[in-house]
N, C-alpha and C. Protein backbone atom coordinates (compact mmCIF):
# COMPACT_ATOMS: atom_id res chain seq x y z
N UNK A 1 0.78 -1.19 0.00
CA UNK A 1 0.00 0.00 0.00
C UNK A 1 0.84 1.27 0.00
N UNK A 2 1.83 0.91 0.64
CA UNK A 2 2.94 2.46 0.57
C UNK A 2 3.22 3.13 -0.74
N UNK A 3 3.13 2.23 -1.89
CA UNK A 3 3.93 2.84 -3.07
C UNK A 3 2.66 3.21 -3.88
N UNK A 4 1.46 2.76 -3.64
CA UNK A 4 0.24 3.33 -4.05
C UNK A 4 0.21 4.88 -3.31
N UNK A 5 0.85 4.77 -2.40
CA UNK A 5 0.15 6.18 -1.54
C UNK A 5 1.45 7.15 -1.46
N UNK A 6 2.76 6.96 -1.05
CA UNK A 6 3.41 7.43 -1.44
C UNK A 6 4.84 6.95 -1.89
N UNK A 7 5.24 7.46 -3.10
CA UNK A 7 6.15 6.22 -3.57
C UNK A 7 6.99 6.42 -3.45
N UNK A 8 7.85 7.59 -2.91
CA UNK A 8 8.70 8.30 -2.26
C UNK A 8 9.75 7.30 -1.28
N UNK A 9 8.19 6.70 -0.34
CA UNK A 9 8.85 6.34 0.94
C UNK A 9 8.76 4.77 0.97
N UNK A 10 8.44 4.14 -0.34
CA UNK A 10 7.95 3.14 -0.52
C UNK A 10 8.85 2.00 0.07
N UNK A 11 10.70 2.48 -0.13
CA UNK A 11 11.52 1.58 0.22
C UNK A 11 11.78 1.27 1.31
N UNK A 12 11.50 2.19 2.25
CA UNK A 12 11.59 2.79 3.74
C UNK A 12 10.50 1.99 4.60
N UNK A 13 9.17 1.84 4.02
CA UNK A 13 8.04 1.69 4.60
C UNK A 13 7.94 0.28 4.58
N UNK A 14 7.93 -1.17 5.48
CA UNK A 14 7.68 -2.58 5.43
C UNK A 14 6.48 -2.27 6.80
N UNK A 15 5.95 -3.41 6.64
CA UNK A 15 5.12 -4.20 7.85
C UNK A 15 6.11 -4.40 8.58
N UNK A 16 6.80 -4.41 9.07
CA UNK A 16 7.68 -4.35 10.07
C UNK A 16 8.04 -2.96 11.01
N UNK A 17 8.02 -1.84 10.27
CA UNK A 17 8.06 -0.49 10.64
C UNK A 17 6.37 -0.07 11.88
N UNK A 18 6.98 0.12 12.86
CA UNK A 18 5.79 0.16 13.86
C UNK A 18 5.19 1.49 13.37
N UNK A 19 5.67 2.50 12.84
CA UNK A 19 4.50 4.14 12.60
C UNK A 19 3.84 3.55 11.79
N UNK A 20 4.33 2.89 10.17
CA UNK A 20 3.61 1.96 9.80
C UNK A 20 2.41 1.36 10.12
N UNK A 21 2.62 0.49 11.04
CA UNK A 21 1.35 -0.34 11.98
C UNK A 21 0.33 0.56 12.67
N UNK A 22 0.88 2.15 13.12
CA UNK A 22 -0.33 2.62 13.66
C UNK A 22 -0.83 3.89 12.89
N UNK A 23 0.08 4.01 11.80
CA UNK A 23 -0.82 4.79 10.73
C UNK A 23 -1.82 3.85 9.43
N UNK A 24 -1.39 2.88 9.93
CA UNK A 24 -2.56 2.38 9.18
C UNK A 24 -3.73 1.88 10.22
N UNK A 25 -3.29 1.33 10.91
CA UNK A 25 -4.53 1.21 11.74
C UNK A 25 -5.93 2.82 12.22
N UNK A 26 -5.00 4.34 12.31
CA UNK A 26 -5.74 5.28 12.48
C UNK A 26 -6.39 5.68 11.54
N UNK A 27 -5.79 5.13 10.08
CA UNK A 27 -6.20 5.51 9.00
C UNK A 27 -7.59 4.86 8.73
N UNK A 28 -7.56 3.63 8.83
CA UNK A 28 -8.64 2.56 9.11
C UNK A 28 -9.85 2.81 10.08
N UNK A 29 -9.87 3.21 11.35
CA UNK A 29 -10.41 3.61 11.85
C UNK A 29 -11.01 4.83 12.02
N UNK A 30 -10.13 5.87 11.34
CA UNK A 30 -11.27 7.04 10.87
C UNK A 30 -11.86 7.10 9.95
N UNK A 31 -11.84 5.80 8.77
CA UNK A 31 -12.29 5.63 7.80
C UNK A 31 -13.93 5.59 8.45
N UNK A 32 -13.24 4.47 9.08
CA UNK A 32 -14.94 3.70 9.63
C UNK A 32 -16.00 4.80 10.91
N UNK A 33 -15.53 5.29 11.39
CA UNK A 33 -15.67 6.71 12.25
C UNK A 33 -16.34 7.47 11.84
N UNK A 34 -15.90 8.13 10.57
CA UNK A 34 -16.53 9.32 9.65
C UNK A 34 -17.26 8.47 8.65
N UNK A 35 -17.87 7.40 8.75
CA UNK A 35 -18.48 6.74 7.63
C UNK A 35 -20.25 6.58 9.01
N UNK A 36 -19.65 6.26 9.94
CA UNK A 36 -20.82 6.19 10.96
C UNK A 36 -21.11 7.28 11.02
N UNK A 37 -20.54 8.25 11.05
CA UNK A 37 -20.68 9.78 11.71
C UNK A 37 -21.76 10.17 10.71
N UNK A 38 -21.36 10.07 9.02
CA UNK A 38 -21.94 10.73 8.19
C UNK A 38 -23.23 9.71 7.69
N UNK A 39 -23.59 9.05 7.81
CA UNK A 39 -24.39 8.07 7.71
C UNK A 39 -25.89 7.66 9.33
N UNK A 40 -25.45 8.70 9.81
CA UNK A 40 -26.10 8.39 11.51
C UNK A 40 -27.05 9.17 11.83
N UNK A 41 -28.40 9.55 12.30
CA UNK A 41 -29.03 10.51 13.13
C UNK A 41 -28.36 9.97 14.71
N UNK A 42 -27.59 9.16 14.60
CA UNK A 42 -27.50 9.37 16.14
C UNK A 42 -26.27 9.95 16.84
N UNK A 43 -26.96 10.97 17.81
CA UNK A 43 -26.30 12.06 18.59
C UNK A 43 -25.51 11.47 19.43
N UNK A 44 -25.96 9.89 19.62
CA UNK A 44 -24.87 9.71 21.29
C UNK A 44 -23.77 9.28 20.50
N UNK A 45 -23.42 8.95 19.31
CA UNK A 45 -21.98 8.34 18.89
C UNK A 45 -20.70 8.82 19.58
N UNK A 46 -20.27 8.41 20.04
CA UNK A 46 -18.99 8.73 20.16
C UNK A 46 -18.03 10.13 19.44
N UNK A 47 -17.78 11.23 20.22
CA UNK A 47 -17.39 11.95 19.49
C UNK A 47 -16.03 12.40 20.28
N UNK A 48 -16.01 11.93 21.33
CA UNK A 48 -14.09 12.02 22.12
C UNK A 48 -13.49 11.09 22.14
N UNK A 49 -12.84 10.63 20.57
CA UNK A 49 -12.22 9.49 20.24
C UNK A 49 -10.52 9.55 20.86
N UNK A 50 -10.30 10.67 21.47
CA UNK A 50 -8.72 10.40 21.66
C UNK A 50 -8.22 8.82 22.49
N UNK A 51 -9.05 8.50 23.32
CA UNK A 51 -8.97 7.09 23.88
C UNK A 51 -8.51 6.09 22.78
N UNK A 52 -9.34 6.32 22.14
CA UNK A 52 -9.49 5.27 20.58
C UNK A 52 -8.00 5.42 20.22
N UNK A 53 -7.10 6.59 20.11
CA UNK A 53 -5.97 6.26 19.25
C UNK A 53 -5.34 5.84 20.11
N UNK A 54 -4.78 5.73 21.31
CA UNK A 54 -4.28 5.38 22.48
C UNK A 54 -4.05 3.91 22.28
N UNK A 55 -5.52 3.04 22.45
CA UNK A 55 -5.82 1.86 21.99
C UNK A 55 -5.46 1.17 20.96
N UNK A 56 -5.09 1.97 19.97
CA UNK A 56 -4.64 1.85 18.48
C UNK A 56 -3.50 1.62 18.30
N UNK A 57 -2.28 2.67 19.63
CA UNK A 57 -1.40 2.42 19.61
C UNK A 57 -1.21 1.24 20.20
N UNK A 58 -1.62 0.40 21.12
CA UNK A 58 -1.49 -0.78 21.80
C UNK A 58 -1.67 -2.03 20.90
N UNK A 59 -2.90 -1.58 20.05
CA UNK A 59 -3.20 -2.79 18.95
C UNK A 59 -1.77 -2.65 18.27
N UNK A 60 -1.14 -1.92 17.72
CA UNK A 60 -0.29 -1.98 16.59
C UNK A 60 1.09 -2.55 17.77
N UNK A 61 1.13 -2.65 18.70
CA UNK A 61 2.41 -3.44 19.34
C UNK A 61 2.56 -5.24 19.03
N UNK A 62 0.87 -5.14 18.41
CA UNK A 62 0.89 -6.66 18.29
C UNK A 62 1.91 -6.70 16.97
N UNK A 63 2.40 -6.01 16.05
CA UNK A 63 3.49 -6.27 14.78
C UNK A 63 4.68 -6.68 15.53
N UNK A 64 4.86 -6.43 16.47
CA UNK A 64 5.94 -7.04 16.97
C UNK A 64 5.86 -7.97 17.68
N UNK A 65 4.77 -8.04 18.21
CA UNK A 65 4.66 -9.33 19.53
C UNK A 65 3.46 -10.51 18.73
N UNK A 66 3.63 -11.52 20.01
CA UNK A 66 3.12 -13.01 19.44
C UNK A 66 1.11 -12.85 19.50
N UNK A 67 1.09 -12.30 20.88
CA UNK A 67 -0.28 -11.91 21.38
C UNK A 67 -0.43 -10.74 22.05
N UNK A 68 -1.96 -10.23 22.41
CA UNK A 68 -2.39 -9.16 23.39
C UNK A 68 -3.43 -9.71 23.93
N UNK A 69 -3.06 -9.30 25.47
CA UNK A 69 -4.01 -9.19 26.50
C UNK A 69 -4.28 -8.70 26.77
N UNK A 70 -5.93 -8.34 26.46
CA UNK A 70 -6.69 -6.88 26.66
C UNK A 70 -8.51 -7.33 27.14
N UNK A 71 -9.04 -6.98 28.00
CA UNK A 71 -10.56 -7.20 28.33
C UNK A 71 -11.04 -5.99 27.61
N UNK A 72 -10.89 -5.32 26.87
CA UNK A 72 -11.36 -4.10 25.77
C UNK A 72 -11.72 -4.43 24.75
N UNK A 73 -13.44 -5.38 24.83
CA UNK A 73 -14.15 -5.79 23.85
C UNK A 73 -14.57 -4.68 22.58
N UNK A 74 -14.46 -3.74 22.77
CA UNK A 74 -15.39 -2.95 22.17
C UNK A 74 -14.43 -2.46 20.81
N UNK A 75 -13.19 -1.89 21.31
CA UNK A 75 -12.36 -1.51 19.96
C UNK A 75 -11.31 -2.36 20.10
N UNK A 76 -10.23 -3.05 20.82
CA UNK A 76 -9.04 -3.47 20.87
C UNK A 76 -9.08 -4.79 20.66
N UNK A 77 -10.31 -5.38 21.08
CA UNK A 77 -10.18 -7.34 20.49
C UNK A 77 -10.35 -6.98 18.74
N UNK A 78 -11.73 -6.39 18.74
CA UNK A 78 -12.09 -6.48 17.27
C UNK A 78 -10.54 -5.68 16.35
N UNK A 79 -10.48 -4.65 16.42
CA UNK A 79 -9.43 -4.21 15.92
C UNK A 79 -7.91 -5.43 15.97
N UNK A 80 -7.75 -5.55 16.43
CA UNK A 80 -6.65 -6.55 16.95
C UNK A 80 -6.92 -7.70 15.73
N UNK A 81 -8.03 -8.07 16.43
CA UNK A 81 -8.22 -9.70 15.11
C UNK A 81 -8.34 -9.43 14.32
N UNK A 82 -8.81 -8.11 13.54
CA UNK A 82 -8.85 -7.86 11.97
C UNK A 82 -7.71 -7.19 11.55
N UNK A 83 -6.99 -6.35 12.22
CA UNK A 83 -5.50 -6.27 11.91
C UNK A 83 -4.48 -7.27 11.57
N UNK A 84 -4.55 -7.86 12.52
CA UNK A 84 -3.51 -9.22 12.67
C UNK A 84 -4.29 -10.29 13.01
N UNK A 85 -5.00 -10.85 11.76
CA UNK A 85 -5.02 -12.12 12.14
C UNK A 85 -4.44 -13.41 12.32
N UNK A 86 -3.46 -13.51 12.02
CA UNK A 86 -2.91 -14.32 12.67
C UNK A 86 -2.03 -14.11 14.25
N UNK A 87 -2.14 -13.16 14.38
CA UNK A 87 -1.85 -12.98 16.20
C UNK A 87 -2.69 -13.39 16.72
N UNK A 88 -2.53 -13.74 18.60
CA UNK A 88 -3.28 -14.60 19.40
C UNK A 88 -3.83 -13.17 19.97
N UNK A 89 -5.38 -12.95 20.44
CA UNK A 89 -5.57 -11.83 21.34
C UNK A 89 -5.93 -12.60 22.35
N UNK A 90 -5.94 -12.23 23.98
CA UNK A 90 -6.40 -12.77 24.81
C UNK A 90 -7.10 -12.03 25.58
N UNK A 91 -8.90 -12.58 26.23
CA UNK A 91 -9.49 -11.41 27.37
C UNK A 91 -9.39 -11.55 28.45
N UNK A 92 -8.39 -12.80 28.89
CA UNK A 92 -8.51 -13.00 30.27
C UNK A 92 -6.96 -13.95 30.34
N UNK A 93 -5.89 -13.61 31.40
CA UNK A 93 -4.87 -14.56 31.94
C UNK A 93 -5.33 -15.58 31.59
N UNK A 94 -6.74 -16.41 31.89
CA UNK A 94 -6.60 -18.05 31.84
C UNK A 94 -6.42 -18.42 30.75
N UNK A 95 -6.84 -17.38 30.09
CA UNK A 95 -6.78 -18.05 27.90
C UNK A 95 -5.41 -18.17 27.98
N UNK A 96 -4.55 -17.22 28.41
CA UNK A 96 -3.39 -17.20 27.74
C UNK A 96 -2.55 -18.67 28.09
N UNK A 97 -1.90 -19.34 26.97
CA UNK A 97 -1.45 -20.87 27.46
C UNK A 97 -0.10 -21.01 27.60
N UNK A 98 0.47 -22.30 28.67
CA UNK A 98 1.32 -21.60 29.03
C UNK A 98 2.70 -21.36 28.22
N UNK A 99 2.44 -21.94 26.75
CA UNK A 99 4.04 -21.68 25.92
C UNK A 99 3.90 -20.04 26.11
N UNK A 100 3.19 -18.92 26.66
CA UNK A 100 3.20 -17.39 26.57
C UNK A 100 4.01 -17.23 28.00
N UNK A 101 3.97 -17.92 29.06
CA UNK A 101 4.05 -17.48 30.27
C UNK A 101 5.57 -17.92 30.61
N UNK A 102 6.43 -16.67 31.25
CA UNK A 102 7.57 -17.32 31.82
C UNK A 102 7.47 -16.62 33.57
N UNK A 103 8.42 -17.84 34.06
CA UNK A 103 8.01 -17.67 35.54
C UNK A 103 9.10 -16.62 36.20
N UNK A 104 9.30 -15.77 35.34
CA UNK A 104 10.89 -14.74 36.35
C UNK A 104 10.63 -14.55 37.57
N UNK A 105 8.93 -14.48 37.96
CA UNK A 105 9.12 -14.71 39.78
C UNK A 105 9.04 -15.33 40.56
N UNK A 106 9.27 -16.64 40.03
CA UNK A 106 9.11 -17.98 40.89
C UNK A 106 10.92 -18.34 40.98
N UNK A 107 11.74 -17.68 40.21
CA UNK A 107 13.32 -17.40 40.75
C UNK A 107 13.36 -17.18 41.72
């Protein structure tokens, strides 16, 4: 998608690059934001999204890591699994199994 958008930075820019991971994810999500917004009579939507990018930044740590553990059904599971699907998300310690867990405080 980089060299569609700018081709400049195209060589620079991999899935591996974390601004990468959370400029596309904000990009994505204000897509879908201003598509509810403009499409809605409804007044209660959400309109103090700064939380949301916060969250966004946490989703995009999954490019580097195996899984996330987050009870934040609402934007950070869904976002998460459609970002990276093949990453593990988890909503609770017990999901997580134990090839994730190391014991540094049982040293």
């Amino acid at each position: 998608m980089p060299r569609k958008w700018i081709p400049s930075l195209a060589s620079d820019v991999t899935e591996q690059w974390y601004t990468w991971q959370v400029l596309r994810l904000w990009y994505g999500w204000a897509l879908e934001w201003a598509d509810r917004r403009a499409n809605t009579l409804d007044t209660t939507l959400q309109s103090d999204i700064s939380n949301d990018f916060y969250d966004m930044e946490y989703v995009a740590s999954l490019s580097r890591a195996d899984g996330l553990l987050t009870g934040d059904k609402r934007l950070v599971q869904p976002l998460a699994r459609a970002a990276f699907p093949e990453k593990d998300v988890f909503s609770s310690l017990e999901e997580v199994p134990d090839s994730y867990r190391c014991d540094w405080g049982s040293r």
